[in-house]
Protein backbone atom coordinates (compact mmCIF):
# COMPACT_ATOMS: atom_id res chain seq x y z
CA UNK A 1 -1.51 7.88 -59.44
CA UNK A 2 -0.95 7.47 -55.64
CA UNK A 3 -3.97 7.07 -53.47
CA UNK A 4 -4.38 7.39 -49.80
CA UNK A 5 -6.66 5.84 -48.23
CA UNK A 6 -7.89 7.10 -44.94
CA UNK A 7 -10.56 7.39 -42.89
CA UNK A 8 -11.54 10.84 -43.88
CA UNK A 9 -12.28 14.52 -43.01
CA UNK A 10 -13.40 14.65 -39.12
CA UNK A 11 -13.29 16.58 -35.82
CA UNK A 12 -12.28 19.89 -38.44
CA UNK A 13 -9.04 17.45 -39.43
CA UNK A 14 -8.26 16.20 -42.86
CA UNK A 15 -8.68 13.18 -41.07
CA UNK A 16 -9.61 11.82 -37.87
CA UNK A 17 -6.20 9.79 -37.52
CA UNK A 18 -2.47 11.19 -36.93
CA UNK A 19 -0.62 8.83 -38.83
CA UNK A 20 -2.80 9.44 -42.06
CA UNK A 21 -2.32 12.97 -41.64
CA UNK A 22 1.38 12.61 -41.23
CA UNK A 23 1.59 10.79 -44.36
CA UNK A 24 -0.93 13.58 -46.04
CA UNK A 25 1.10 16.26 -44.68
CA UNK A 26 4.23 14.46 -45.92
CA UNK A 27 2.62 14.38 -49.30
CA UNK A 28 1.99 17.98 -49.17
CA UNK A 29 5.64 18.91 -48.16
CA UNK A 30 7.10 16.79 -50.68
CA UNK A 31 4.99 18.08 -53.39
CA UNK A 32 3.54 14.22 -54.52
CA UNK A 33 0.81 13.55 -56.58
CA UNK A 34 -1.83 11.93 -54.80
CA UNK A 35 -5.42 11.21 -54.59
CA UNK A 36 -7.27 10.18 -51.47
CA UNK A 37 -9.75 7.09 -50.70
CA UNK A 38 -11.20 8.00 -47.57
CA UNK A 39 -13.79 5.32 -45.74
CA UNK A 40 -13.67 3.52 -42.55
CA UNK A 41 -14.18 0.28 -44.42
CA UNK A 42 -10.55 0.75 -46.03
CA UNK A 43 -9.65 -0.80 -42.36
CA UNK A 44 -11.04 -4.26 -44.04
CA UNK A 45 -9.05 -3.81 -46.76
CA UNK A 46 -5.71 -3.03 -44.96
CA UNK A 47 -2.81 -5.52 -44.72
CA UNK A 48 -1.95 -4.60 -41.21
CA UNK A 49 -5.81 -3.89 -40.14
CA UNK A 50 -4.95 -0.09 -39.61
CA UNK A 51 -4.50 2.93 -42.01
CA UNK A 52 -3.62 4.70 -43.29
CA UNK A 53 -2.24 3.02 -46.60
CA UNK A 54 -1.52 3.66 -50.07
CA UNK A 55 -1.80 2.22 -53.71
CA UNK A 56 0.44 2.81 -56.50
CA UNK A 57 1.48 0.74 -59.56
CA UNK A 58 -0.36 -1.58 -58.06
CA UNK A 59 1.38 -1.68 -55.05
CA UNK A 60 -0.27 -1.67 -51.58
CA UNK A 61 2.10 -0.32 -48.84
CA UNK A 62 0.72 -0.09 -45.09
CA UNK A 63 2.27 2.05 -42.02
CA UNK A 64 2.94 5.51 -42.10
CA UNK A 65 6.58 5.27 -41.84
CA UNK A 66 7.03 2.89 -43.89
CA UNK A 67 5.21 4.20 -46.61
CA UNK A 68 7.25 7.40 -46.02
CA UNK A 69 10.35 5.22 -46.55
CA UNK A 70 8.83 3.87 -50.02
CA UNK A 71 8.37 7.44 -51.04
CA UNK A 72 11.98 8.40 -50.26
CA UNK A 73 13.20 5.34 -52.20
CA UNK A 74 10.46 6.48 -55.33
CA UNK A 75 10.84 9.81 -55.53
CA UNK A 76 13.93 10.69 -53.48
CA UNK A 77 14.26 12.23 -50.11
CA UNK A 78 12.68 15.59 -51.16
CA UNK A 79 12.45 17.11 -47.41
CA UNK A 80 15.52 15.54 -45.51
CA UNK A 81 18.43 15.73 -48.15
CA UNK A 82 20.08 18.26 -46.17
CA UNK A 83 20.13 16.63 -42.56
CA UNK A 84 22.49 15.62 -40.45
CA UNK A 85 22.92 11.92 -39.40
CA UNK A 86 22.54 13.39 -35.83
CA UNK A 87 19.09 14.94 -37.29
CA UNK A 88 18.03 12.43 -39.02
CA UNK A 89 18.76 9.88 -35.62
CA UNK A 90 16.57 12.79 -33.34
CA UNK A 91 13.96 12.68 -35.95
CA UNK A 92 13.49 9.29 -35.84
CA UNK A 93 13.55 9.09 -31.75
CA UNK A 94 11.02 12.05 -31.54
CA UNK A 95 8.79 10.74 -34.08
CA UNK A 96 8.62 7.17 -31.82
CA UNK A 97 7.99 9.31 -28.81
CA UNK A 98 5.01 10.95 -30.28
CA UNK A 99 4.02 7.20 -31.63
CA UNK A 100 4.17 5.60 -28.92
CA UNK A 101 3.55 8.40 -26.11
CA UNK A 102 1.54 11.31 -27.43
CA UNK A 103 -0.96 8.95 -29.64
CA UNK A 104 -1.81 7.20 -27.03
CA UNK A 105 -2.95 10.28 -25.06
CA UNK A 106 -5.09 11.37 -27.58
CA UNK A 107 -6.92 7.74 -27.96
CA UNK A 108 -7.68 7.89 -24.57
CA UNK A 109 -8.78 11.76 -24.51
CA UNK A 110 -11.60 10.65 -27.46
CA UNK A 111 -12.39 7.20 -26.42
CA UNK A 112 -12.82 7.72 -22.42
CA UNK A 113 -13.29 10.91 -21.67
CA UNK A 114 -16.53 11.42 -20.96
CA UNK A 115 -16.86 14.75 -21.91
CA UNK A 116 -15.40 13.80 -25.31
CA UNK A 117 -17.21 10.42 -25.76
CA UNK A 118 -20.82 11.57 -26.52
CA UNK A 119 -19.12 13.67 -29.38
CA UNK A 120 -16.74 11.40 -30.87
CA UNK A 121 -19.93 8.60 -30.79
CA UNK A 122 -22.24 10.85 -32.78
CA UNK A 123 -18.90 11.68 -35.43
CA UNK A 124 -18.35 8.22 -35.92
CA UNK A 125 -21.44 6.27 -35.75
CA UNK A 126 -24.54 8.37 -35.73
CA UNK A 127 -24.75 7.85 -39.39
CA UNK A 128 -25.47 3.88 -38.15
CA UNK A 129 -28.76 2.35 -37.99
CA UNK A 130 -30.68 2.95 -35.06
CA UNK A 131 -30.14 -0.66 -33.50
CA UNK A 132 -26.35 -0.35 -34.52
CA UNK A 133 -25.61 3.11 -33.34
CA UNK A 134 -26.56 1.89 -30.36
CA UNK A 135 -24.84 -2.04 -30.06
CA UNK A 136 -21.37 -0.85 -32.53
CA UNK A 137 -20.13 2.09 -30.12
CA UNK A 138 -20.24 0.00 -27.14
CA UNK A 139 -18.13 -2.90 -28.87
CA UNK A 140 -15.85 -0.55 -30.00
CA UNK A 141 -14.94 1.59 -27.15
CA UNK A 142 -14.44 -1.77 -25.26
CA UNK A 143 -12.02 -2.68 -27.60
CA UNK A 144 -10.05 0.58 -27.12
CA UNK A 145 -10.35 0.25 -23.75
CA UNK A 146 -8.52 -3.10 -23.82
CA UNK A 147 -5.82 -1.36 -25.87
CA UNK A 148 -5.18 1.31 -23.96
CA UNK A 149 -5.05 -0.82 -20.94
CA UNK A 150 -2.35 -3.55 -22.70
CA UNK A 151 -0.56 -0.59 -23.79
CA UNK A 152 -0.14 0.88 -20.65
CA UNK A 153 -1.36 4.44 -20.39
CA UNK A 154 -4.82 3.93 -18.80
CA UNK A 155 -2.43 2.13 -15.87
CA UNK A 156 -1.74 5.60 -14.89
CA UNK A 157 -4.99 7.76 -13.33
CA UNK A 158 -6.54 10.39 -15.35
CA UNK A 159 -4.37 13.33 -14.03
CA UNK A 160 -1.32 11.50 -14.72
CA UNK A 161 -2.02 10.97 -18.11
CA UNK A 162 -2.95 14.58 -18.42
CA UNK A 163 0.72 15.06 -17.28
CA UNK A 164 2.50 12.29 -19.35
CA UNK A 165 0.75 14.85 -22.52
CA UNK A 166 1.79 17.94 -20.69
CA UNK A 167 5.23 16.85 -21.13
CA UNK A 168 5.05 15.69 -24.74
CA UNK A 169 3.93 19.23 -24.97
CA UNK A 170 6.40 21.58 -23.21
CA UNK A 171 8.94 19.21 -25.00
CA UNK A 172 7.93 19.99 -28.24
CA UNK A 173 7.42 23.36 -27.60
CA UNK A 174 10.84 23.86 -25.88
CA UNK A 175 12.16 22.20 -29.74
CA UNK A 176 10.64 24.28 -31.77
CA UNK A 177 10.79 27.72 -30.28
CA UNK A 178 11.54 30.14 -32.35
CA UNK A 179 11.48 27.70 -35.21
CA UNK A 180 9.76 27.85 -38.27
CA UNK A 181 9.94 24.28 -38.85
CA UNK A 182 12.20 21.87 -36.57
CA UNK A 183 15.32 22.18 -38.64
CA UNK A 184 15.09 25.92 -40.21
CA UNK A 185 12.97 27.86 -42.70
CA UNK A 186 12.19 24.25 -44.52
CA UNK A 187 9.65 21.54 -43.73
CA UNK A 188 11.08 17.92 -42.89
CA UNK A 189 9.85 14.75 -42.35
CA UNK A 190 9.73 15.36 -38.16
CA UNK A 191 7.39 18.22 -38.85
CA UNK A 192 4.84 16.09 -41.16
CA UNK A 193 4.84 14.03 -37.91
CA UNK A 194 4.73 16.67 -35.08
CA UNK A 195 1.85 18.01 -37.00
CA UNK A 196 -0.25 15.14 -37.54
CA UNK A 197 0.14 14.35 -33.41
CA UNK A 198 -0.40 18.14 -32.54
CA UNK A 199 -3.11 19.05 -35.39
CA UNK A 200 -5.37 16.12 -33.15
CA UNK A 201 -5.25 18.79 -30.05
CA UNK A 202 -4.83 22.22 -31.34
CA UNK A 203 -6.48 22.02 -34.56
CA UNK A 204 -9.30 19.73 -33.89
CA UNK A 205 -12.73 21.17 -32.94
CA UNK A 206 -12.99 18.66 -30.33
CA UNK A 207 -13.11 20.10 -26.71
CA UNK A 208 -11.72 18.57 -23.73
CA UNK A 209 -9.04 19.20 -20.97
CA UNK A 210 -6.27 17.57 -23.44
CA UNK A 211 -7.18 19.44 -26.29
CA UNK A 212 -7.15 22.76 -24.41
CA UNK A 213 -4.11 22.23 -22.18
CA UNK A 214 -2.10 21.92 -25.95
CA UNK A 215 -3.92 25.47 -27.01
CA UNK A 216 -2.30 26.79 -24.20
CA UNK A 217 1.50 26.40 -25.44
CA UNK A 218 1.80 29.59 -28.31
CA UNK A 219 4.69 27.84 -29.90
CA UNK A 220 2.48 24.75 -30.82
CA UNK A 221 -0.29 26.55 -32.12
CA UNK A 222 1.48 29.10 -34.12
CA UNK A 223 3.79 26.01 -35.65
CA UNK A 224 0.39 24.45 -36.46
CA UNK A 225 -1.18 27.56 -37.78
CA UNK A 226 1.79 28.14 -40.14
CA UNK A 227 1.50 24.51 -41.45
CA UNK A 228 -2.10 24.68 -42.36
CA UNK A 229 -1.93 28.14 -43.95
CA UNK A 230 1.23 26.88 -45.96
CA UNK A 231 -0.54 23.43 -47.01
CA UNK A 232 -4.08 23.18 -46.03
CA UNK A 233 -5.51 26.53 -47.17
């Protein structure tokens, strides 16, 4: 059987990152068997030093999208058989921007927020020993910080990255009004994506100005409501 592995339940999320729940919620959609493997030290174990990835036959795939593309090639393209090219093309671009953009956003709304911070510390490493819990956090929030600053966002000052997710948001929104799903009364790949970006800041429990400027768009959380009562109940 398939296994994901993850890093596991968190912050009221299946899991604490996007791209595992994208592949999760892809899983769902599709109707694939699966089991999941969910521990922080799967990162060790991880060909490209990130997860989520998954097993099967033997095989060890890493990336979300590409193991998205291995499970079109398996078991056929079960959500996006009836797409355009044009769709398919905008599915791919919006799924980058929320990569690339959005993801970034959220990192930085967890990892150096301050109001955040205290939180996500206790989630991830109170379960450490007390010399640990307090040396590991440090390290890796200094790590992130590097990222974020190589990567670009944390270039821009706090208020402008509140913006650059502001118009991730009203985007999105703007697509999927009065949508069930982004192309029609069926699921695609695009919304396996848009939810595990979005489920981070409506769904999560977490509570910070990111996470509450997303609440306030109706068609976001009612497009995320509808995708955990149809697959996460």
């Amino acid at each position: 059987m398939l296994t994901l592995h993850g890093f596991g339940p968190n912050f009221n999320l299946v899991d604490a990152s996007p791209f595992v729940i994208k592949v999760d919620c892809y899983l769902r959609m599709a109707n694939i068997e699966y089991k999941l493997d969910n521990s922080p030290g799967n990162l060790k174990d991880s060909p490209t030093g990130k997860l989520p990835y998954i097993i099967e036959d033997n095989e060890m795939i890493a990336d979300s999208q590409s193991i998205i593309a291995h499970l079109i090639e398996k078991y056929g393209d079960m959500l996006d058989v009836t797409l355009t090219a044009s769709q398919k093309a905008e599915s791919y671009l919006i799924t980058k921007s929320l990569d690339e953009n959005l993801y970034f956003g959220l990192v930085y709304s967890r990892w150096l927020c301050d109001d955040t911070w205290p939180t996500v510390k206790h989630k991830f490493f109170g379960s450490l020993p007390p010399v640990l819990r307090t040396l590991v956090p440090a390290l890796v929030r200094k790590s992130v910080v590097k990222t974020l600053k190589g990567q670009g966002i944390t270039r821009h000052s706090h208020d402008e990255i509140i913006d650059i997710c502001r118009q991730s948001f009203q985007a999105l929104s703007d697509r999927l009004e009065g949508k069930t799903y982004a192309y029609g009364s069926e699921p695609s790949t695009l919304d396996a994506a848009c939810f595990g970006h979005l489920a981070g800041f409506v769904v999560s429990d977490l509570d910070n100005p990111f996470n509450r400027l997303a609440r306030t768009f109706p068609v976001l959380v009612d497009y995320c409501r509808n995708i955990q009562h149809s697959y996460y109940q």
